[in-house]
N, C-alpha and C. Protein backbone atom coordinates (compact mmCIF):
# COMPACT_ATOMS: atom_id res chain seq x y z
N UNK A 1 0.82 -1.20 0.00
CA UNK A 1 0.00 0.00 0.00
C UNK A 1 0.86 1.26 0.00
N UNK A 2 1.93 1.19 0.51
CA UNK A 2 3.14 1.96 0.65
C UNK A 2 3.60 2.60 -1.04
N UNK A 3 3.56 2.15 -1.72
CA UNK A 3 4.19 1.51 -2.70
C UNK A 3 3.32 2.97 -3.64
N UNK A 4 2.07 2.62 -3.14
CA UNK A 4 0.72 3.04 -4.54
C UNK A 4 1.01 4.55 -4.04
N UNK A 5 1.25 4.92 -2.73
CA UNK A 5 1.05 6.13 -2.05
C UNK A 5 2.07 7.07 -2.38
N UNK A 6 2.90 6.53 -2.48
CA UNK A 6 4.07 6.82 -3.13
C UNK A 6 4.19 7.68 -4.69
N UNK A 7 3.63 6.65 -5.56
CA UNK A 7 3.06 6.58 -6.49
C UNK A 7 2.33 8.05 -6.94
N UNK A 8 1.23 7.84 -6.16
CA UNK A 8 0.06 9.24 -6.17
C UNK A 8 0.65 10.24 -5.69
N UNK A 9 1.53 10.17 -4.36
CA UNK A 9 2.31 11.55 -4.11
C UNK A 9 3.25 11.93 -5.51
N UNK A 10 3.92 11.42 -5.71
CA UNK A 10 5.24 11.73 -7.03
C UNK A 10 4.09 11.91 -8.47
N UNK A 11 3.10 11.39 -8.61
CA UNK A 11 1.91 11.80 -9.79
C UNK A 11 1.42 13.42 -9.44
N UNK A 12 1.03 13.84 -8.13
CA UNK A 12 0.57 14.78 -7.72
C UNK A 12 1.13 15.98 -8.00
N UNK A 13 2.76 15.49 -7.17
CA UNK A 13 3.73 16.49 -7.36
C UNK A 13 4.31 17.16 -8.43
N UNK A 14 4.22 16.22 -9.79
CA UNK A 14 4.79 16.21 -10.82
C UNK A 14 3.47 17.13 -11.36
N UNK A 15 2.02 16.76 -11.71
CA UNK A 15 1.11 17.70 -12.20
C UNK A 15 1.81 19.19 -11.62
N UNK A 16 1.56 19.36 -10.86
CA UNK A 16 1.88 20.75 -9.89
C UNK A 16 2.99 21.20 -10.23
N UNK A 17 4.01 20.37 -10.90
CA UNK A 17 5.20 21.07 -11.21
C UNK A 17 4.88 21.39 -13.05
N UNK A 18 4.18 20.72 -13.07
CA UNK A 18 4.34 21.25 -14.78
C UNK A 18 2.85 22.29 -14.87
N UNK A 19 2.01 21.95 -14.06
CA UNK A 19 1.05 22.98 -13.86
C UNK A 19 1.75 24.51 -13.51
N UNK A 20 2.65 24.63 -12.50
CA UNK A 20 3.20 25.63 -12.25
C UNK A 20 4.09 26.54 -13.29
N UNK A 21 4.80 25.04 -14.00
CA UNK A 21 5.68 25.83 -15.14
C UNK A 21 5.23 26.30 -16.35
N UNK A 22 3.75 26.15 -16.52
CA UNK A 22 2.67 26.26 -17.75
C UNK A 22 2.59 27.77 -17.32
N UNK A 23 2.15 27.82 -16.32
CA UNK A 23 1.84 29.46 -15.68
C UNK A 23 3.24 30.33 -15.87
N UNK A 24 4.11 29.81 -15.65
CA UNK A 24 5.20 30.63 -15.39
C UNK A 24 5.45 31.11 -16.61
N UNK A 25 5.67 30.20 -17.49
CA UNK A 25 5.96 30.38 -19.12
C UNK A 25 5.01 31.33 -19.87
N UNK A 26 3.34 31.06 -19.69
CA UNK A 26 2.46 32.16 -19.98
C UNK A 26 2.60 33.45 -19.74
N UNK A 27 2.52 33.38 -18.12
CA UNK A 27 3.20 35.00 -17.70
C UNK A 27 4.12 35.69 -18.06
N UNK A 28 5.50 34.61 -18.42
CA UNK A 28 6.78 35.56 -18.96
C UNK A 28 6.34 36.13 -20.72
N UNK A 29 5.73 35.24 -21.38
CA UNK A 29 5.66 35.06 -22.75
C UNK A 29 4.42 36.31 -22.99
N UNK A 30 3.77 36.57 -21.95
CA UNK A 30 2.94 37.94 -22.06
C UNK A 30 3.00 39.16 -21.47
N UNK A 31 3.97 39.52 -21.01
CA UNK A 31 4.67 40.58 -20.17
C UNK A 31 5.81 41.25 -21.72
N UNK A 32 5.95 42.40 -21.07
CA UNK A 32 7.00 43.36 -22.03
C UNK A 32 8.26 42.98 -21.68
N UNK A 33 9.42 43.17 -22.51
CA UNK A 33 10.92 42.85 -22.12
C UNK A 33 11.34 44.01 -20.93
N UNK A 34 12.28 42.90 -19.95
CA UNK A 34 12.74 44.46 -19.12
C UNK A 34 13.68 44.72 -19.25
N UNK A 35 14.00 46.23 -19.56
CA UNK A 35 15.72 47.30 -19.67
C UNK A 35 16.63 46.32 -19.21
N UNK A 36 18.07 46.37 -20.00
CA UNK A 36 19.08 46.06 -19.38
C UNK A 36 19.22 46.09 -17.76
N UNK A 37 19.33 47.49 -17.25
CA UNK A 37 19.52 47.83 -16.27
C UNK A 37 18.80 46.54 -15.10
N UNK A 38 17.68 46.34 -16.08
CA UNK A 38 16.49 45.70 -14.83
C UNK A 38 16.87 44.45 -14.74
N UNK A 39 17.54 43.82 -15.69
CA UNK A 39 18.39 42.36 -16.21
C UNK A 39 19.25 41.88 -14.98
N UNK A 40 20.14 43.30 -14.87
CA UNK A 40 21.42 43.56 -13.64
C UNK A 40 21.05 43.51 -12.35
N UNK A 41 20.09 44.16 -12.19
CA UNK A 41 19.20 44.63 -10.72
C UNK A 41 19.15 43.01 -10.32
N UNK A 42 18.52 42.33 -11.55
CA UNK A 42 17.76 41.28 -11.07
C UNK A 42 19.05 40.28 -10.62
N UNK A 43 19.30 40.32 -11.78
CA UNK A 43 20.91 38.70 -11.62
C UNK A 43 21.44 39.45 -10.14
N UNK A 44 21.71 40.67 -9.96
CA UNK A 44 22.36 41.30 -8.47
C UNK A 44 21.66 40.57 -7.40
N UNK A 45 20.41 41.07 -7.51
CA UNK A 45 19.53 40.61 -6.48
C UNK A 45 19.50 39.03 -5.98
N UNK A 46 19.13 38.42 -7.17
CA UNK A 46 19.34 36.86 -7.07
C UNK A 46 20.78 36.07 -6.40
N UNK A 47 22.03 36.70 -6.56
CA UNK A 47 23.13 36.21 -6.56
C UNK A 47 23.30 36.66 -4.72
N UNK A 48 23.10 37.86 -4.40
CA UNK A 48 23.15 38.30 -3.59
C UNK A 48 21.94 37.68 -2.34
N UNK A 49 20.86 37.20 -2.58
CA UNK A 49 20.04 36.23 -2.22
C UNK A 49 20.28 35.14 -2.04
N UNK A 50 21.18 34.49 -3.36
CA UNK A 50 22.06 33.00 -2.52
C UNK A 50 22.96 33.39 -1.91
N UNK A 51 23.71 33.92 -1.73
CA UNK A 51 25.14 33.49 -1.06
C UNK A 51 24.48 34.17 0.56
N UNK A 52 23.67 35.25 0.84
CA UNK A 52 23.64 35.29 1.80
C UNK A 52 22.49 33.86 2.22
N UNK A 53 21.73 33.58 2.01
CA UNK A 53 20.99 32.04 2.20
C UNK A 53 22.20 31.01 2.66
N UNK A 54 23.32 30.91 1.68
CA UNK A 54 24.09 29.60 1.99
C UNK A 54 24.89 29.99 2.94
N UNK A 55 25.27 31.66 3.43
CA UNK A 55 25.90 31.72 4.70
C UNK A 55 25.14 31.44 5.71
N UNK A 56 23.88 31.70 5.55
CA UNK A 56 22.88 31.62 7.09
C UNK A 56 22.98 29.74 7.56
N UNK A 57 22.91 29.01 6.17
CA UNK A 57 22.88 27.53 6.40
C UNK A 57 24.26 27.50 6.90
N UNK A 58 25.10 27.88 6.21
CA UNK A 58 26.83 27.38 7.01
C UNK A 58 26.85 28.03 8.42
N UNK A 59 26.06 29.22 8.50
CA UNK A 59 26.03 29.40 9.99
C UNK A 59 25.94 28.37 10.62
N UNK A 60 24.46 27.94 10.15
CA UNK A 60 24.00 27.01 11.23
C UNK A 60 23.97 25.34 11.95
N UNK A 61 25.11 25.31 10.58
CA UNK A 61 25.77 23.70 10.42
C UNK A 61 26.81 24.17 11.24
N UNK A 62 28.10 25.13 11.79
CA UNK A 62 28.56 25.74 12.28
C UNK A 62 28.45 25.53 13.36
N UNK A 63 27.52 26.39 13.94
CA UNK A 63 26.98 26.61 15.73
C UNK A 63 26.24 25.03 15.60
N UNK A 64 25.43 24.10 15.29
CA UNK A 64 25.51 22.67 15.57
C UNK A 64 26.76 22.29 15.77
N UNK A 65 27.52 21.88 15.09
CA UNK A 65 28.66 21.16 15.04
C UNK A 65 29.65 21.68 16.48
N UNK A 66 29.58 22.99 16.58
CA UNK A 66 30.33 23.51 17.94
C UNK A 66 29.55 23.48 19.19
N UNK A 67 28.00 23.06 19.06
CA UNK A 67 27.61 22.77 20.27
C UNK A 67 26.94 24.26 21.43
N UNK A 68 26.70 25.16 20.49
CA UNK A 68 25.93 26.31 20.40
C UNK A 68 24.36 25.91 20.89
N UNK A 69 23.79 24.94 20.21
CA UNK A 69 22.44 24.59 19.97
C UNK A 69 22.03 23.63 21.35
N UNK A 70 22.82 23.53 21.94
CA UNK A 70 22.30 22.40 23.21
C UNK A 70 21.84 23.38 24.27
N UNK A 71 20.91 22.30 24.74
CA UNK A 71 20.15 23.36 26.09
C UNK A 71 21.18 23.65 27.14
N UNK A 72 20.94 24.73 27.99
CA UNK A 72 21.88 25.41 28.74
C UNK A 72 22.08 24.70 30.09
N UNK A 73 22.75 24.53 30.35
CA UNK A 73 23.46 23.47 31.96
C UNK A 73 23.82 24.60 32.62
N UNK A 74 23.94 24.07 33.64
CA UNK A 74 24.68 24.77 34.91
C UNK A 74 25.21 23.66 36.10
N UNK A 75 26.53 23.99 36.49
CA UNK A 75 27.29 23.05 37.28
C UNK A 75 26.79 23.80 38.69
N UNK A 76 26.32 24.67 39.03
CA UNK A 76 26.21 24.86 40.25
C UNK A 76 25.57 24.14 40.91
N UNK A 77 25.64 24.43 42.27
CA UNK A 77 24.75 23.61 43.60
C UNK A 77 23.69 24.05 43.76
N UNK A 78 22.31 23.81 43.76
CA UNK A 78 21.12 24.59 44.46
C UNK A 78 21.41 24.99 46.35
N UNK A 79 20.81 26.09 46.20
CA UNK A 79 21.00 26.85 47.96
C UNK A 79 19.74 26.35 48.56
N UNK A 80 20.31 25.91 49.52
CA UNK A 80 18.95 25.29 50.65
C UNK A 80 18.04 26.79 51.01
């Protein structure tokens, strides 16, 4: 039963992905061209969007690995 479910999820997903890319393609293919300038803005924007994304993940593989992320201890004694 595992098997079929599987199946229907990856059928589902796949409509939705080519459903999505039908839309995407329409929208670009009926819109006006944009200025150079707006070309630059964009590739800027995008590039500048990953690398800060893949620093936030190397952050956070980072502070895991050094032990940042564990709940906070304390060696002291409780006071009567």
């Amino acid at each position: 039963m595992r098997n079929r479910n599987q199946w229907a999820l990856a059928a589902v997903m796949a409509a939705l992905l080519v459903g999505a890319s039908w839309f995407c393609v329409s929208v670009w293919s009926e819109t006006a061209a944009m200025p150079r300038y707006g070309n630059v803005i964009l590739a800027m924007a995008a590039v500048l969007i990953l690398v800060s994304g893949c620093g936030l993940i190397a952050l956070m593989f980072y502070s895991q690995r050094k032990g940042y992320d564990e709940p906070a201890r304390s060696d002291r004694t409780t006071r009567d």
